[in-house]
N, C-alpha and C. Protein backbone atom coordinates (compact mmCIF):
# COMPACT_ATOMS: atom_id res chain seq x y z
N UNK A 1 139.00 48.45 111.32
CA UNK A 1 140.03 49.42 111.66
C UNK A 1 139.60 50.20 112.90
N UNK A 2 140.30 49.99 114.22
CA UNK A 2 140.32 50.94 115.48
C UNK A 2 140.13 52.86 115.17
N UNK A 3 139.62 53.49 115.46
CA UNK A 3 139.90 54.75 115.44
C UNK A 3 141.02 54.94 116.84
N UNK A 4 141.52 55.95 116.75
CA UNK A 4 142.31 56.44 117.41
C UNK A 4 141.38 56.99 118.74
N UNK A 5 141.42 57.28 120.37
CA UNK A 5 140.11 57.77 120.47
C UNK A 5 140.57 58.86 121.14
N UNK A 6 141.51 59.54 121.25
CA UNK A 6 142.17 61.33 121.36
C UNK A 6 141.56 61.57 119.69
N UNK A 7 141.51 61.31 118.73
CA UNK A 7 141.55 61.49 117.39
C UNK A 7 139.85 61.47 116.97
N UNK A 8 139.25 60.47 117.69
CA UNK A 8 138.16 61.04 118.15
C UNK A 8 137.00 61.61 118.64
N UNK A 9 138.08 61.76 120.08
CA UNK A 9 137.88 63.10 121.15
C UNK A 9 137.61 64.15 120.31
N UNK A 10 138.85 64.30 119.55
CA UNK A 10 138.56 65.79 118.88
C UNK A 10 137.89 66.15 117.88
N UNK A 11 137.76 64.93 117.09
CA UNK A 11 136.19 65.02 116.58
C UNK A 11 135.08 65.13 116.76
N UNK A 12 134.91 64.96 118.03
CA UNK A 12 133.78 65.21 118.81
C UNK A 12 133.63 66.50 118.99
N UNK A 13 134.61 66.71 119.72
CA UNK A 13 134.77 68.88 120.16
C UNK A 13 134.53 69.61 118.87
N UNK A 14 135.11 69.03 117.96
CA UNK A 14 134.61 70.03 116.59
C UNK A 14 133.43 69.84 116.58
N UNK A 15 132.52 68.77 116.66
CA UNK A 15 131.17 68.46 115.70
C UNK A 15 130.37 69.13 117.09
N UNK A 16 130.80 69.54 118.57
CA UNK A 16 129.86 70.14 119.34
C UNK A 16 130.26 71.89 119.31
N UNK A 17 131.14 72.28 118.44
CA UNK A 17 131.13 73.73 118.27
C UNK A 17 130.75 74.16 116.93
N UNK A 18 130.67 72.98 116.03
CA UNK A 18 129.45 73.12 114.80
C UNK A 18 128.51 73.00 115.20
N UNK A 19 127.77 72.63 115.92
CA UNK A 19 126.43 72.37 116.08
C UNK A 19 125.65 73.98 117.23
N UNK A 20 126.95 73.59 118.00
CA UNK A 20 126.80 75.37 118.61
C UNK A 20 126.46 76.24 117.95
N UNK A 21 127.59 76.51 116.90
CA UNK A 21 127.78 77.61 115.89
C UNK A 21 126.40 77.66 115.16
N UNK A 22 125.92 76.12 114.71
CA UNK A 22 124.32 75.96 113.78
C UNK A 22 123.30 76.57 114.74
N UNK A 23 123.56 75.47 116.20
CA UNK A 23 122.45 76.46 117.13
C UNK A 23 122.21 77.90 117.08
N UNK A 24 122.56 78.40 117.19
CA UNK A 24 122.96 79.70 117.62
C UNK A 24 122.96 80.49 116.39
N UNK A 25 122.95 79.97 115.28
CA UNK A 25 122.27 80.58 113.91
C UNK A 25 121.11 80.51 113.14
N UNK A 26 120.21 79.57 114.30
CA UNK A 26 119.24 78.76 113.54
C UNK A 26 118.35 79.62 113.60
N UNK A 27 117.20 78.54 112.69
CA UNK A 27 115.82 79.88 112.35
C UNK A 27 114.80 78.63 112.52
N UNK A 28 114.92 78.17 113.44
CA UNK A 28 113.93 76.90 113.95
C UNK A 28 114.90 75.63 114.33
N UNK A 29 113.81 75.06 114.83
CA UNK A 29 114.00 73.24 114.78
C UNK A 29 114.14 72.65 113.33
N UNK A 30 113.59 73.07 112.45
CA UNK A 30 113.78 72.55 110.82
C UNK A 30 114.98 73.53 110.07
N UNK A 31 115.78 74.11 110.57
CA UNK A 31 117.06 74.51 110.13
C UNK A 31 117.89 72.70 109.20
N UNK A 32 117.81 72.77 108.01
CA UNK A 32 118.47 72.15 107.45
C UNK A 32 120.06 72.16 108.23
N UNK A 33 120.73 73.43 108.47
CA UNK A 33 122.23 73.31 109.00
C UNK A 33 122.29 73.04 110.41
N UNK A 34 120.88 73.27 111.37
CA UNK A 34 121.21 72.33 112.38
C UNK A 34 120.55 70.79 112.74
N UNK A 35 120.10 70.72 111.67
CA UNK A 35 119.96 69.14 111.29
C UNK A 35 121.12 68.68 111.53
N UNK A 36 121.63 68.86 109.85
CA UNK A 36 123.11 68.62 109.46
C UNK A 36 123.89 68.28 110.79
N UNK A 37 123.96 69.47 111.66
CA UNK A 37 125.45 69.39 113.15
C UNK A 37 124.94 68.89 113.57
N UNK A 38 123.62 68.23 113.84
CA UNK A 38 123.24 67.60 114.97
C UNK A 38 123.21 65.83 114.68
N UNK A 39 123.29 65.61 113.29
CA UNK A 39 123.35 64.67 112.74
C UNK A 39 124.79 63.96 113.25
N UNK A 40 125.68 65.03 112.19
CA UNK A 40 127.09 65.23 112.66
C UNK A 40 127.54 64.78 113.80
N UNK A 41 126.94 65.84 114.93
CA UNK A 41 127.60 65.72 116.61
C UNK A 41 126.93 63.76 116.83
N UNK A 42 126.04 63.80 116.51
CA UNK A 42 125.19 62.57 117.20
C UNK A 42 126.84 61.27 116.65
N UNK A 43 127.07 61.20 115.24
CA UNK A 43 127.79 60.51 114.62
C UNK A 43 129.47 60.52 115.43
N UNK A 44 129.81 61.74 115.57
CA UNK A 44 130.78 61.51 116.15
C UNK A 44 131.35 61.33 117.34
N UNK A 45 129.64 61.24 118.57
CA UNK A 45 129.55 60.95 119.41
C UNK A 45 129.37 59.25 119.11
N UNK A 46 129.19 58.50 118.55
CA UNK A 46 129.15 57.16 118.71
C UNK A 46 130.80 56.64 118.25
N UNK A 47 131.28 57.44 117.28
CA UNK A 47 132.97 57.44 116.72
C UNK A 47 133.42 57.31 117.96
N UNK A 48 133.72 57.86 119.16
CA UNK A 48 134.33 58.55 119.79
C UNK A 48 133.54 57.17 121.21
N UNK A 49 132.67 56.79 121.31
CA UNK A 49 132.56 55.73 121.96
C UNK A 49 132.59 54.59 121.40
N UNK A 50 132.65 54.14 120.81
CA UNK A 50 133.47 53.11 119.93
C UNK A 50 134.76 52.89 119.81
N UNK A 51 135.14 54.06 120.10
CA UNK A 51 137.03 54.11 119.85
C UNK A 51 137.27 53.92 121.53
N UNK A 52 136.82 54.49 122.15
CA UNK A 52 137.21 54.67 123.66
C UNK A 52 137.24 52.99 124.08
N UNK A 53 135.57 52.73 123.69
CA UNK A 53 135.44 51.24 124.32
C UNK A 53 136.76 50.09 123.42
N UNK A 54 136.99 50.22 122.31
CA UNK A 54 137.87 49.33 121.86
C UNK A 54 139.28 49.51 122.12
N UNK A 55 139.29 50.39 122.50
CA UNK A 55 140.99 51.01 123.09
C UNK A 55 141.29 50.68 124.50
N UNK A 56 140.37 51.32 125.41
CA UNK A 56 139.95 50.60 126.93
C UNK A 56 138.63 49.81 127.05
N UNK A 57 138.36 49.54 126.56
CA UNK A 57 136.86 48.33 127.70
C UNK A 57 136.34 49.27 128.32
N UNK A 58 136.29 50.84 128.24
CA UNK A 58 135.71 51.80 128.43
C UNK A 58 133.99 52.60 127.85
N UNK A 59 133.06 52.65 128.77
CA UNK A 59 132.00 53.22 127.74
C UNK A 59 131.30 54.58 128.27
N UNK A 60 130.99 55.58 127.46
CA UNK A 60 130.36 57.06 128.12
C UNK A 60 129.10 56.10 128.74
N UNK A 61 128.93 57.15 129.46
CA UNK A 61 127.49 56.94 130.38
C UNK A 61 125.86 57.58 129.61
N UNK A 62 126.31 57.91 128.35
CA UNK A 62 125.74 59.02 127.73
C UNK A 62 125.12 57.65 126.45
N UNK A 63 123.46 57.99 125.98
CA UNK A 63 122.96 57.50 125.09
C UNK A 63 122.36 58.55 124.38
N UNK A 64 122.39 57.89 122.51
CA UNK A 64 122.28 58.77 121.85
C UNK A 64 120.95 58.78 121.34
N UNK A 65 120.01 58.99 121.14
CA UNK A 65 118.60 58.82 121.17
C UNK A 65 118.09 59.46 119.79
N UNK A 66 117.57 58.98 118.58
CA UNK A 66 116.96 59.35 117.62
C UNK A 66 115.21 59.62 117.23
N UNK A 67 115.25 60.02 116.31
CA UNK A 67 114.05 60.40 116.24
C UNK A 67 112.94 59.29 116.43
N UNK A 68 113.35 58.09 115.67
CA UNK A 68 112.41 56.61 115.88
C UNK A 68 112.11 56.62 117.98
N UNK A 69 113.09 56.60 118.45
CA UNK A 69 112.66 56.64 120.22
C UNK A 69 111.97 57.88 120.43
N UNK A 70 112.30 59.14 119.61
CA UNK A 70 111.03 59.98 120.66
C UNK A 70 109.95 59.40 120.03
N UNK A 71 109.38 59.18 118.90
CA UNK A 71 108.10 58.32 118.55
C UNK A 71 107.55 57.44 119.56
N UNK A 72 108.73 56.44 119.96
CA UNK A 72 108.14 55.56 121.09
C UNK A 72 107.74 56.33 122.66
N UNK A 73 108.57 57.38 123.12
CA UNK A 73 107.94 58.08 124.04
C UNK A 73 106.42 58.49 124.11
N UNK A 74 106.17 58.48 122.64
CA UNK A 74 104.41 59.19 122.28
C UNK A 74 104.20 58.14 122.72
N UNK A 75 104.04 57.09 122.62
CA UNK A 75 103.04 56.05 122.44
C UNK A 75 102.69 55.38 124.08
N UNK A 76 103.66 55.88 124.98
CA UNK A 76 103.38 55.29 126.52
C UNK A 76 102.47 56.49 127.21
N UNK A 77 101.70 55.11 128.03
CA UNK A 77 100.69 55.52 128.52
C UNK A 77 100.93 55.60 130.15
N UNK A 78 100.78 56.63 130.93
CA UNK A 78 101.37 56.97 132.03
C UNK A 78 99.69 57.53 132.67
């Protein structure tokens, strides 16, 4: 099933003014509720390119990067 991708666009805008709202309340990096939005925003940032690309052959320029890749950042040797 296609998502709609105005539908979610705006899922996106919500899950980056939850995550604001978490920022901006937090009491660290280990804030369980900005886990949560950031979990959230990350998710409905891939919704929202997924819908774009299957609607137009369209893709953000934007990658979403999890915790397993900053691990791999440790490990290079520069």
């Amino acid at each position: 099933m296609n998502t709609d991708p105005r539908s979610a666009l705006a899922a996106l805008i919500a899950a980056f003014e939850r995550h604001y709202e978490a920022a901006a309340a937090s009491r660290g990096d280990d804030d369980p509720a900005l886990e949560s939005a950031t979990e959230r925003l990350a998710s409905a940032f891939d919704a929202y390119d997924d819908a774009l690309f299957d609607a137009y052959d369209v893709a953000t320029p934007l990658i979403v990067f999890d915790d397993d890749d900053e691990d791999d950042d440790d490990d290079d040797d520069f």
